[in-house]
PDB file of N, CA and C in Angstrom:
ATOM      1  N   UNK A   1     -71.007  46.268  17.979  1.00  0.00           N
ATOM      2  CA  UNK A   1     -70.014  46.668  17.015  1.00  0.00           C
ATOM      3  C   UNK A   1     -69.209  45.470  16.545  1.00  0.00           C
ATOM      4  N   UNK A   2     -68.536  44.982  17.054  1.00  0.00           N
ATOM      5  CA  UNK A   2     -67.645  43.384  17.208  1.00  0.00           C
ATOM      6  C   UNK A   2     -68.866  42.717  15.860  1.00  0.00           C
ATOM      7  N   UNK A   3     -70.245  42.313  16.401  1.00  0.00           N
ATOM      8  CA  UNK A   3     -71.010  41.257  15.790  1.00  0.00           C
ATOM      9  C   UNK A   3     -70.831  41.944  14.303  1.00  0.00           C
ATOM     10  N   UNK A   4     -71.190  43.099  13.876  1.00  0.00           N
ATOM     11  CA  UNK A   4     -71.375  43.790  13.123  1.00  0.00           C
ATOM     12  C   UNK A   4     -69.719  43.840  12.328  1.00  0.00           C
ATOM     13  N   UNK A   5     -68.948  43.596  12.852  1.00  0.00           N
ATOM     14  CA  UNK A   5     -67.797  43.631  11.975  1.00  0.00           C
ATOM     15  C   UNK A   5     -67.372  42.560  11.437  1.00  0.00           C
ATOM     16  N   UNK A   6     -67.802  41.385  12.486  1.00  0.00           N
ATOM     17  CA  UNK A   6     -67.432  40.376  12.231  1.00  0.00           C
ATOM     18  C   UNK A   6     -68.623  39.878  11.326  1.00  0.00           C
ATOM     19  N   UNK A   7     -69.958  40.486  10.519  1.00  0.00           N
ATOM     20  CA  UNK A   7     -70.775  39.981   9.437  1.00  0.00           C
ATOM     21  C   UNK A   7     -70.460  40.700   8.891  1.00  0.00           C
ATOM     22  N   UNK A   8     -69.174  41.117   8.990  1.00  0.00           N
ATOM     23  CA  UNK A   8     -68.946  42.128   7.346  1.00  0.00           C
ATOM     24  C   UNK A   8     -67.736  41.024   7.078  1.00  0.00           C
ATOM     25  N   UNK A   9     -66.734  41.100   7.651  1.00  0.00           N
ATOM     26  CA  UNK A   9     -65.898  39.640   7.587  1.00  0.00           C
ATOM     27  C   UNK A   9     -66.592  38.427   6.717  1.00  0.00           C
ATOM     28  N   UNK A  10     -67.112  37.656   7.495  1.00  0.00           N
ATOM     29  CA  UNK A  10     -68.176  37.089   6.964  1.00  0.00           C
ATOM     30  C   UNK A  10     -68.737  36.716   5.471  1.00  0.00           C
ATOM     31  N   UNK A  11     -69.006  37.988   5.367  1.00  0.00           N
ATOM     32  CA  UNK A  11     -70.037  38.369   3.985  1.00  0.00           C
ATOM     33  C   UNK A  11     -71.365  38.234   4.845  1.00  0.00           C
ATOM     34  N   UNK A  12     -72.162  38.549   5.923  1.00  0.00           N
ATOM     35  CA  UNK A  12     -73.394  37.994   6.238  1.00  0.00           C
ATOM     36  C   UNK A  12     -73.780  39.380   5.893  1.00  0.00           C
ATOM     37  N   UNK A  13     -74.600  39.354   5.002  1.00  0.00           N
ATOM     38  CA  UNK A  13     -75.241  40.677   4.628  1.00  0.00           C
ATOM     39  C   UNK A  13     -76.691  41.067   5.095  1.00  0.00           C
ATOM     40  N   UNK A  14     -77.128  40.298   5.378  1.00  0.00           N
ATOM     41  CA  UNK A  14     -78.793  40.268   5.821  1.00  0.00           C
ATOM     42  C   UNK A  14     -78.786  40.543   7.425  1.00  0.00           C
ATOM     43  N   UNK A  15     -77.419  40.398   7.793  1.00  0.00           N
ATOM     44  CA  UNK A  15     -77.258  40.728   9.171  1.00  0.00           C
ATOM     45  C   UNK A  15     -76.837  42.165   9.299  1.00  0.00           C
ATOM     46  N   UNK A  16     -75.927  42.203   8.655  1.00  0.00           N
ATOM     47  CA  UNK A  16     -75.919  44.129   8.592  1.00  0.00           C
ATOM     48  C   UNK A  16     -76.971  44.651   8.247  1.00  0.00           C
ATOM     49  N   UNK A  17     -77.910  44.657   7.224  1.00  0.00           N
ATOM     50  CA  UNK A  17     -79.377  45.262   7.154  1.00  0.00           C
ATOM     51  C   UNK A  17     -79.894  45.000   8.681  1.00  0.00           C
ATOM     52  N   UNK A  18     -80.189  43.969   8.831  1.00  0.00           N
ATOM     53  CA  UNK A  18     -80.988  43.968  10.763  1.00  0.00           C
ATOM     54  C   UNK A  18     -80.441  44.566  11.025  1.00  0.00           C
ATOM     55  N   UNK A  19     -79.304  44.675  11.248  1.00  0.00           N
ATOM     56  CA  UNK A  19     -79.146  45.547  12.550  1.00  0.00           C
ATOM     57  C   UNK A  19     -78.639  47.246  12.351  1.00  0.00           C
ATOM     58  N   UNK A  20     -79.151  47.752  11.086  1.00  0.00           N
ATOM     59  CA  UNK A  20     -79.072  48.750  10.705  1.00  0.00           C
ATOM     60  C   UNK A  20     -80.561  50.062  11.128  1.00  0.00           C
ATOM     61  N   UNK A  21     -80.175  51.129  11.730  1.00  0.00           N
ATOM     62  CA  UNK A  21     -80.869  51.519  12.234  1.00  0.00           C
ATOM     63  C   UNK A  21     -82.303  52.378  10.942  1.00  0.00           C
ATOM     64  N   UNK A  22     -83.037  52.022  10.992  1.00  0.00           N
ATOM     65  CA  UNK A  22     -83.945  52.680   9.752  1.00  0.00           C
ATOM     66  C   UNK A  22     -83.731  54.004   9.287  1.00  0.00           C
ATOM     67  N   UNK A  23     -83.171  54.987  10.321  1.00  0.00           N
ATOM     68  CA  UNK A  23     -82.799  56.437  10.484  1.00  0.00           C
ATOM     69  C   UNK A  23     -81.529  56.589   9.728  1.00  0.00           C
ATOM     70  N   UNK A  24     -80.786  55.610   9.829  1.00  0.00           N
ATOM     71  CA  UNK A  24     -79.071  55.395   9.019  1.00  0.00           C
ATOM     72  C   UNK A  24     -79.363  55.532   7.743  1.00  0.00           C
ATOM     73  N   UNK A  25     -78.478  56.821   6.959  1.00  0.00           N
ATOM     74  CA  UNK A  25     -78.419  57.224   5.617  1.00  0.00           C
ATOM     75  C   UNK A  25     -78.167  55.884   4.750  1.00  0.00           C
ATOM     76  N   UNK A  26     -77.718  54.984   5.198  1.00  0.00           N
ATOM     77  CA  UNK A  26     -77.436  53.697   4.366  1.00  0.00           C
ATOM     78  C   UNK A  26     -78.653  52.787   4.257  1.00  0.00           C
ATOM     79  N   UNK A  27     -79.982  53.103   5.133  1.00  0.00           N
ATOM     80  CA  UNK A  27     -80.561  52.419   5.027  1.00  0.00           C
ATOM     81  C   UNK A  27     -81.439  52.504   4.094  1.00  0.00           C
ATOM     82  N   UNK A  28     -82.296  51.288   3.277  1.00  0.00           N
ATOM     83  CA  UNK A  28     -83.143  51.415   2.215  1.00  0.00           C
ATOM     84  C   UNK A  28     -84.372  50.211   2.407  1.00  0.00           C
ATOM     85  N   UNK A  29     -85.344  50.328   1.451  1.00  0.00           N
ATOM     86  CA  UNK A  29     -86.204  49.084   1.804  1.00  0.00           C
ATOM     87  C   UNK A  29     -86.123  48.469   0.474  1.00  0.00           C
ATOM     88  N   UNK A  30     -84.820  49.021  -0.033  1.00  0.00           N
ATOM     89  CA  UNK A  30     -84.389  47.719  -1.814  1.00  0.00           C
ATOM     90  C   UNK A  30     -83.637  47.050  -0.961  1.00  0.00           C
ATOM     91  N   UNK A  31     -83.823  46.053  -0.411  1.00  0.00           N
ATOM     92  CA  UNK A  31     -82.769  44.580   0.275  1.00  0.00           C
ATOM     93  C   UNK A  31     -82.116  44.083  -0.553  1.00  0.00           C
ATOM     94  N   UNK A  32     -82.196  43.912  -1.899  1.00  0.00           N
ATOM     95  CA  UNK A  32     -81.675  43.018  -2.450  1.00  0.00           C
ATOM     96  C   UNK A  32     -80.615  43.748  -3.237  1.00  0.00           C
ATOM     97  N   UNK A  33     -80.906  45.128  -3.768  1.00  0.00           N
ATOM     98  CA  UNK A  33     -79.413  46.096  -3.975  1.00  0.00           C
ATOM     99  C   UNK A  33     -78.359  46.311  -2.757  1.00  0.00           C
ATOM    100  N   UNK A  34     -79.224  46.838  -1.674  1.00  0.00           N
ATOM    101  CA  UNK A  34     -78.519  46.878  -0.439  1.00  0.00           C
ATOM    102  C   UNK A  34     -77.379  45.697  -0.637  1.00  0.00           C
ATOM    103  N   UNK A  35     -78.238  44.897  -0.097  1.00  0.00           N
ATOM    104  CA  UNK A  35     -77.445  43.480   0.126  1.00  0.00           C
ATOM    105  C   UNK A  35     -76.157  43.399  -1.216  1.00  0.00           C
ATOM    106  N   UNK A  36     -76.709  43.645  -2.177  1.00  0.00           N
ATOM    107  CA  UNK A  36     -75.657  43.587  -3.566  1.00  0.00           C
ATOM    108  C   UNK A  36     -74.299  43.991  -3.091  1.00  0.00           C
ATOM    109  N   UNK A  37     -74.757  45.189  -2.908  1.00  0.00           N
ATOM    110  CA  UNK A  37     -73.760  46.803  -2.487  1.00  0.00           C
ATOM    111  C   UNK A  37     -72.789  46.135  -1.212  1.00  0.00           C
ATOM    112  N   UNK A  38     -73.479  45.852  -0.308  1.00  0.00           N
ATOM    113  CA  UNK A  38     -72.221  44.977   0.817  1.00  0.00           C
ATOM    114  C   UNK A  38     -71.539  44.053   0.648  1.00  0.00           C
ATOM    115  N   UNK A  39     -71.540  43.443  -0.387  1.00  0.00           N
ATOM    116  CA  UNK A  39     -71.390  42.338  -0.634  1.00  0.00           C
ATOM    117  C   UNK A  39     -69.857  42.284  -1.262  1.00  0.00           C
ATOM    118  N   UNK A  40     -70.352  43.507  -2.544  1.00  0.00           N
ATOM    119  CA  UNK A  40     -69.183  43.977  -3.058  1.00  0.00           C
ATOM    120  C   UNK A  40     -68.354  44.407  -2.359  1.00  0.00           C
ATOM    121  N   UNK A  41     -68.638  45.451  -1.566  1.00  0.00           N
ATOM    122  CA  UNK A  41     -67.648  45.996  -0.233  1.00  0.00           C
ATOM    123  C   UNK A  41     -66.707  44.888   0.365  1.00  0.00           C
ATOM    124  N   UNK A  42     -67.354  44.129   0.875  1.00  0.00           N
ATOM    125  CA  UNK A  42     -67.041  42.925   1.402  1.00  0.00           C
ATOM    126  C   UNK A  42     -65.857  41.852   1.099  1.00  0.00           C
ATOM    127  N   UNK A  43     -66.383  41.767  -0.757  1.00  0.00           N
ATOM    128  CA  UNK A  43     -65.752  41.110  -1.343  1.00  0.00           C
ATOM    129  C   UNK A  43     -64.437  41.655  -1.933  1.00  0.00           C
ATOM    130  N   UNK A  44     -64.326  43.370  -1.915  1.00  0.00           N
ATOM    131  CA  UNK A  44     -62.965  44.341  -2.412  1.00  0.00           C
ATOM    132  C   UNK A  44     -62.624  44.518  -1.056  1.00  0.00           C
ATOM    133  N   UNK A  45     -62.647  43.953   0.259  1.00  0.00           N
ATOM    134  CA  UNK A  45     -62.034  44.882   1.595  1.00  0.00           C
ATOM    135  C   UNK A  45     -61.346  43.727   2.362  1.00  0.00           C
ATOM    136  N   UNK A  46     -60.432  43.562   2.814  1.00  0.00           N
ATOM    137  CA  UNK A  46     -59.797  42.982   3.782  1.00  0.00           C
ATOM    138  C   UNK A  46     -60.277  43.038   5.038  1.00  0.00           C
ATOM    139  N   UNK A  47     -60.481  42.859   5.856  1.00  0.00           N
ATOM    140  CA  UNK A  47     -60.779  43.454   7.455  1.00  0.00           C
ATOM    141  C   UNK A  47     -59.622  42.303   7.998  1.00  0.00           C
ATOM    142  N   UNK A  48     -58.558  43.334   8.942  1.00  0.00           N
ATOM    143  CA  UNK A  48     -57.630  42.912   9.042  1.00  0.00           C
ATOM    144  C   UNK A  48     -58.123  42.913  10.551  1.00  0.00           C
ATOM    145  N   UNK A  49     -58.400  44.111  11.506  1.00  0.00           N
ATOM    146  CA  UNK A  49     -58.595  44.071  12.628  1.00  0.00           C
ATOM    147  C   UNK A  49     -59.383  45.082  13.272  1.00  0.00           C
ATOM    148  N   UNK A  50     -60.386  45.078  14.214  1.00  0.00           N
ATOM    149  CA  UNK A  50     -61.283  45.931  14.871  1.00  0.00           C
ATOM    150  C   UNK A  50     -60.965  46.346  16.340  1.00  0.00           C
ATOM    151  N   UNK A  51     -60.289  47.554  16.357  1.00  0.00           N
ATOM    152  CA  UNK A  51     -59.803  47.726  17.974  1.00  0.00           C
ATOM    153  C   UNK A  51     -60.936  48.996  18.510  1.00  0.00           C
ATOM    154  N   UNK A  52     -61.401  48.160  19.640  1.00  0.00           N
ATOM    155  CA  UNK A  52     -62.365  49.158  20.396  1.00  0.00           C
ATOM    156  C   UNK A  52     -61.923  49.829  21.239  1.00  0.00           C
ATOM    157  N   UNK A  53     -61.828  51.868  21.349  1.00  0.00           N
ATOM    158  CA  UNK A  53     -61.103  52.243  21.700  1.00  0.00           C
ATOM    159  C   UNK A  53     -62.183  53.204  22.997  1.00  0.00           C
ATOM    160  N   UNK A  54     -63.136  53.308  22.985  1.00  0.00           N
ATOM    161  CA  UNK A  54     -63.786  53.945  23.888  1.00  0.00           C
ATOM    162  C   UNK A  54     -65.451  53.217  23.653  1.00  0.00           C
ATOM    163  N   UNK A  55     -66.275  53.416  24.955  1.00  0.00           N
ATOM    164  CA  UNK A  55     -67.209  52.928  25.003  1.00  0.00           C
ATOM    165  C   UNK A  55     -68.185  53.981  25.988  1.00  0.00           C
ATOM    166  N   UNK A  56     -69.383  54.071  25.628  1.00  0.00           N
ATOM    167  CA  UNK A  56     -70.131  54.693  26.666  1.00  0.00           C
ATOM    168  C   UNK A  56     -71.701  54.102  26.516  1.00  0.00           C
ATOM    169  N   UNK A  57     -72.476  54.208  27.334  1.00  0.00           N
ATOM    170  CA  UNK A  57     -73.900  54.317  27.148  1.00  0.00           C
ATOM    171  C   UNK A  57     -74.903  54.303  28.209  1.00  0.00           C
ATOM    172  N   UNK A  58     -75.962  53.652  27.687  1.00  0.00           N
ATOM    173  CA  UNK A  58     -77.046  54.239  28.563  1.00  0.00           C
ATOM    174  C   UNK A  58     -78.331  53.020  28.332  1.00  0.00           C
ATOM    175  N   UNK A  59     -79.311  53.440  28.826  1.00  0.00           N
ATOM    176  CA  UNK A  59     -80.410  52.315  28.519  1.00  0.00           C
ATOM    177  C   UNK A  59     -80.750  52.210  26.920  1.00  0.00           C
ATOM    178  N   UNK A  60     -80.936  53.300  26.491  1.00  0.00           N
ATOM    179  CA  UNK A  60     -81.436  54.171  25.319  1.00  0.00           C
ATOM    180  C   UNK A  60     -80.143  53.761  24.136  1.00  0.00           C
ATOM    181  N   UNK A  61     -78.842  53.947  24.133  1.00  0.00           N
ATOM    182  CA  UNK A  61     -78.198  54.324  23.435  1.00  0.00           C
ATOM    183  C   UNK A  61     -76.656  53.901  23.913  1.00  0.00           C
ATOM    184  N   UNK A  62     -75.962  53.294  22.795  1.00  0.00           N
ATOM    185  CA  UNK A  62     -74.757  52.729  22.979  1.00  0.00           C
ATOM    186  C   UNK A  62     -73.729  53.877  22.129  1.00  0.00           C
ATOM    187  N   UNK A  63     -72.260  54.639  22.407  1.00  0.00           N
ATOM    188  CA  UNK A  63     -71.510  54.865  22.150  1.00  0.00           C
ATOM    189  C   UNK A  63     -70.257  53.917  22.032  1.00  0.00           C
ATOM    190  N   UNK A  64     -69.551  53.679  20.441  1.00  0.00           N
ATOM    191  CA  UNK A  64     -68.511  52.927  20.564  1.00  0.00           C
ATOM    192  C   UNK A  64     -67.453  54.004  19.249  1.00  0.00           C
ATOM    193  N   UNK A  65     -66.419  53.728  19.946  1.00  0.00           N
ATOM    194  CA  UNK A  65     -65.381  55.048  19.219  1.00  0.00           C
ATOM    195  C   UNK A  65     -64.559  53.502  18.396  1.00  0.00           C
ATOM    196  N   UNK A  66     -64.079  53.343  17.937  1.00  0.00           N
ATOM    197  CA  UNK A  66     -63.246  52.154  17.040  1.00  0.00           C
ATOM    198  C   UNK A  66     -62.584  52.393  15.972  1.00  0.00           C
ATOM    199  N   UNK A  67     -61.491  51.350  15.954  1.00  0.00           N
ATOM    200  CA  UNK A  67     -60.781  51.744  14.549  1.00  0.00           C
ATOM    201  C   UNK A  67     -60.689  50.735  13.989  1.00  0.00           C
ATOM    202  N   UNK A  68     -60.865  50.557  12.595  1.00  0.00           N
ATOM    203  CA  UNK A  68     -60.887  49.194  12.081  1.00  0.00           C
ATOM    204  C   UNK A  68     -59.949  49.416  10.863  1.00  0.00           C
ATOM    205  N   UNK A  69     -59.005  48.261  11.142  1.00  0.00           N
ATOM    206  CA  UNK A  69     -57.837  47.931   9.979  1.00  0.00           C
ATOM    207  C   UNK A  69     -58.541  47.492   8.693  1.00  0.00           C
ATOM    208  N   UNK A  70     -58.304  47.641   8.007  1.00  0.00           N
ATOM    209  CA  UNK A  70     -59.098  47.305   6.376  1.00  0.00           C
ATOM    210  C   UNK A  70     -57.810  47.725   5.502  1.00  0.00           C
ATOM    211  N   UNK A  71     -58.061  47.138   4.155  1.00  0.00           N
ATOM    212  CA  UNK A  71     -57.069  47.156   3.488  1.00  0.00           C
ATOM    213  C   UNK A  71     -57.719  46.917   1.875  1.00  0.00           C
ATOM    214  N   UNK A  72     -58.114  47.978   1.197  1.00  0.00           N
ATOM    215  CA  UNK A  72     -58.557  47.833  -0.208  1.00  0.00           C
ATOM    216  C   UNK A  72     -57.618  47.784  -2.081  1.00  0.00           C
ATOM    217  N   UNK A  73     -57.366  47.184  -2.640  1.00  0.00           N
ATOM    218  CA  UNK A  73     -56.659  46.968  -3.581  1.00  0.00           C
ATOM    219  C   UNK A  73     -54.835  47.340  -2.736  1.00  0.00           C
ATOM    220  N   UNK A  74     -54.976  46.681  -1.638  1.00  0.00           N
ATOM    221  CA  UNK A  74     -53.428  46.667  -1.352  1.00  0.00           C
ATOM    222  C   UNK A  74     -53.098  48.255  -0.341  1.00  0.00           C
ATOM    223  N   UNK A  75     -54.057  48.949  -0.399  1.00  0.00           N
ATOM    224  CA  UNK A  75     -53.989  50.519   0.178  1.00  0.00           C
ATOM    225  C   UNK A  75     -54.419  50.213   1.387  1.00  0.00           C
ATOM    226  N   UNK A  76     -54.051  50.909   2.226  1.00  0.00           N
ATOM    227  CA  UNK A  76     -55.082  50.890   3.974  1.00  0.00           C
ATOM    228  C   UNK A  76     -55.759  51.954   3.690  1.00  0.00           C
ATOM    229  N   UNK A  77     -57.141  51.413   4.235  1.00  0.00           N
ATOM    230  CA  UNK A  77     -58.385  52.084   4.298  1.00  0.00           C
ATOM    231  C   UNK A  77     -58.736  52.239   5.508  1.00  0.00           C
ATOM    232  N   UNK A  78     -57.963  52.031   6.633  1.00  0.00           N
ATOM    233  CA  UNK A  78     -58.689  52.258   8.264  1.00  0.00           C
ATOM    234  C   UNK A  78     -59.161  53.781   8.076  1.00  0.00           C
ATOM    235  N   UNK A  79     -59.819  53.347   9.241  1.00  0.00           N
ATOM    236  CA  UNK A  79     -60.190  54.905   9.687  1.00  0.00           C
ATOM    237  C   UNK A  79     -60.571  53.939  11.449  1.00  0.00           C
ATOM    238  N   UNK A  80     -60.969  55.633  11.498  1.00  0.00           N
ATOM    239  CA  UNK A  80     -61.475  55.537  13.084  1.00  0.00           C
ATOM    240  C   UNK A  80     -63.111  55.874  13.062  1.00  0.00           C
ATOM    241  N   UNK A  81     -63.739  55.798  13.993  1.00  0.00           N
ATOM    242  CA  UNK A  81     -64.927  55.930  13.904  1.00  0.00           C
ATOM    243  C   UNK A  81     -65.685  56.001  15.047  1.00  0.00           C
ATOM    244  N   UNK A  82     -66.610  57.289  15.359  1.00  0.00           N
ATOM    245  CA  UNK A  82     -67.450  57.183  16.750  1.00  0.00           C
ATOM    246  C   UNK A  82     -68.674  57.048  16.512  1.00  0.00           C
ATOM    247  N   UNK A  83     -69.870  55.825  16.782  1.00  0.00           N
ATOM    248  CA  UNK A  83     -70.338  55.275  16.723  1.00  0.00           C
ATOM    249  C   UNK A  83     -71.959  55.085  17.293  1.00  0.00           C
ATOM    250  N   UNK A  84     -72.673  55.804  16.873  1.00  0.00           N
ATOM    251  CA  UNK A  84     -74.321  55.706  17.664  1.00  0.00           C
ATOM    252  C   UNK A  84     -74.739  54.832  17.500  1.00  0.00           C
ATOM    253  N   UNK A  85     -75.512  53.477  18.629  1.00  0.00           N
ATOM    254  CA  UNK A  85     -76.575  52.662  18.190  1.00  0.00           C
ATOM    255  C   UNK A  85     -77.865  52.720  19.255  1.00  0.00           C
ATOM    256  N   UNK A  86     -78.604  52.619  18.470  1.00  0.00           N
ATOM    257  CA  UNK A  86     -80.078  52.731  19.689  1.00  0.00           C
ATOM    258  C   UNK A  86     -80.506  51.050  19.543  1.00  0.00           C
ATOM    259  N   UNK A  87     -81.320  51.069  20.912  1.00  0.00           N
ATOM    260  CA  UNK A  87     -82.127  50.235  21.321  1.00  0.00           C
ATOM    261  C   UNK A  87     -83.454  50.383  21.030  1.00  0.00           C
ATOM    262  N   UNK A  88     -83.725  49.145  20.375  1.00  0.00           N
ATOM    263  CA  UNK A  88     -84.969  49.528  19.973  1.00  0.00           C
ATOM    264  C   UNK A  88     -85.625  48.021  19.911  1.00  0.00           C
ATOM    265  N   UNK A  89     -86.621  47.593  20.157  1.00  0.00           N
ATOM    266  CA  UNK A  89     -86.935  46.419  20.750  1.00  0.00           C
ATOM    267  C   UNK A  89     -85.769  45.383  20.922  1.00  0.00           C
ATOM    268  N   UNK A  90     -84.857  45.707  22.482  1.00  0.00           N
ATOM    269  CA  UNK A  90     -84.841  44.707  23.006  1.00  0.00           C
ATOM    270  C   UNK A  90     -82.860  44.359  21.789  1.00  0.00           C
ATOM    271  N   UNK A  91     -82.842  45.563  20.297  1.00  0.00           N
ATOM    272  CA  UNK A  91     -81.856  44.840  19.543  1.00  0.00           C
ATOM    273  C   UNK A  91     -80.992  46.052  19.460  1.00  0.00           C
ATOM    274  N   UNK A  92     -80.195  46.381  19.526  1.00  0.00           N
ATOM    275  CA  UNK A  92     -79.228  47.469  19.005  1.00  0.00           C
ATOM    276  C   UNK A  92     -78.911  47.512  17.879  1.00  0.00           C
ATOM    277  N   UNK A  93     -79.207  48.534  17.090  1.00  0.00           N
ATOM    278  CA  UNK A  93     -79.250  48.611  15.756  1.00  0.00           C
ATOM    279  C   UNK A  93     -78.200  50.163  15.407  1.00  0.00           C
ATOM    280  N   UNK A  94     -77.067  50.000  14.593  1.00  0.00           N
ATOM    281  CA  UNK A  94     -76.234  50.919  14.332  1.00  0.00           C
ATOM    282  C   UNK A  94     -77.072  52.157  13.801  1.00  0.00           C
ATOM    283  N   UNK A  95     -76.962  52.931  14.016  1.00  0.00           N
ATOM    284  CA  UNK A  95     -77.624  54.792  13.792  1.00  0.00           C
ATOM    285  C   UNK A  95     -76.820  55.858  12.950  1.00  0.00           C
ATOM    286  N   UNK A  96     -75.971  55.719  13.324  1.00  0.00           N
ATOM    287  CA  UNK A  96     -74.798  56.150  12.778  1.00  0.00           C
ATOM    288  C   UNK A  96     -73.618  56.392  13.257  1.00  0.00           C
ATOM    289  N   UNK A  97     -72.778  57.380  12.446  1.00  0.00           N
ATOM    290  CA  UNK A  97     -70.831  57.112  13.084  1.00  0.00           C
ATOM    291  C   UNK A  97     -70.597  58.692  12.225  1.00  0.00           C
ATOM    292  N   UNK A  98     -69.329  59.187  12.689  1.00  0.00           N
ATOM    293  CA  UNK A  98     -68.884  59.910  12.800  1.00  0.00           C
ATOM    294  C   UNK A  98     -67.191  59.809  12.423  1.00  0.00           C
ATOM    295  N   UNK A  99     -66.838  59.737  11.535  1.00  0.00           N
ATOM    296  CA  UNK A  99     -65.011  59.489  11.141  1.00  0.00           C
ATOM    297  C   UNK A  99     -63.996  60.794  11.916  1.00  0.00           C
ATOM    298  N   UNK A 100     -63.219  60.030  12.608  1.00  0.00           N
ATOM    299  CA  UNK A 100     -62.379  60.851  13.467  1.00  0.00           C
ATOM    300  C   UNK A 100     -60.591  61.282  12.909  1.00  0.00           C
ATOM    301  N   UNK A 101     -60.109  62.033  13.052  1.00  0.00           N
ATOM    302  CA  UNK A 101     -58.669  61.704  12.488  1.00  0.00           C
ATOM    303  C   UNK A 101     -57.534  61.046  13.755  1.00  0.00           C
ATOM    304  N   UNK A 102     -57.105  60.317  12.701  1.00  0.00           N
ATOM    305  CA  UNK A 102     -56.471  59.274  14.144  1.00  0.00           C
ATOM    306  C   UNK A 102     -55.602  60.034  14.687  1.00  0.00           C
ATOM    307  N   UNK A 103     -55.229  61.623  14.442  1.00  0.00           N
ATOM    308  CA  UNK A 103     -54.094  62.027  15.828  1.00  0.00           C
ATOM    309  C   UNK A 103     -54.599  62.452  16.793  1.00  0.00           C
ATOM    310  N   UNK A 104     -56.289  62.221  16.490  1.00  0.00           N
ATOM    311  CA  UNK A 104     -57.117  62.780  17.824  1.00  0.00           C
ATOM    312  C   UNK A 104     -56.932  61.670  18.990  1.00  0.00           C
ATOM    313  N   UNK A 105     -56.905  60.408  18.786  1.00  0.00           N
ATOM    314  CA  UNK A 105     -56.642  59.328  19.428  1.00  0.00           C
ATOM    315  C   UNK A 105     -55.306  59.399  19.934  1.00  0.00           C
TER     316      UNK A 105
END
């Protein structure tokens, strides 16, 4: 999660595709729109801060619950977020997430 936030920081866009799980509604095999599309994100979002608030897993499968500070045209955009990634040769690749309301926290 951390690596993954911190290549959105970044701008590393070819790194969020890797490590995007093929099953993830975001995923596509146009790389080069993909890549467009994050980029922009990237380039309209602040990422102010990533606090990891629960963790679980297994051989198979990583749980991470997180909230990430972001900040778009001056508005906060956090949210919270619970977090599937599978293992799958050897790489953990994000699966998907789940948006939580933060008075559940």
């Amino acid at each position: 999660m951390r690596s993954r936030f911190s290549a959105y920081v970044l701008h590393l866009t070819k790194y969020i595709c890797k490590t995007t799980h093929l099953e993830n509604k975001d995923y596509t095999n146009d790389k080069e729109t993909w890549e467009k599309d994050i980029k922009e994100f990237c380039e309209e979002t602040i990422f102010l801060k990533l606090e990891i608030i629960e963790t679980a897993s297994n051989e198979r499968y990583d749980f991470v619950t997180f909230k990430a500070s972001l900040k778009q045209d001056n508005q906060d955009v956090s949210f919270i977020e619970k977090s599937t990634f599978e293992k799958i040769n050897a790489q953990w690749l994000y699966k998907d997430g789940i948006f939580l309301n933060e008075e559940k926290q």
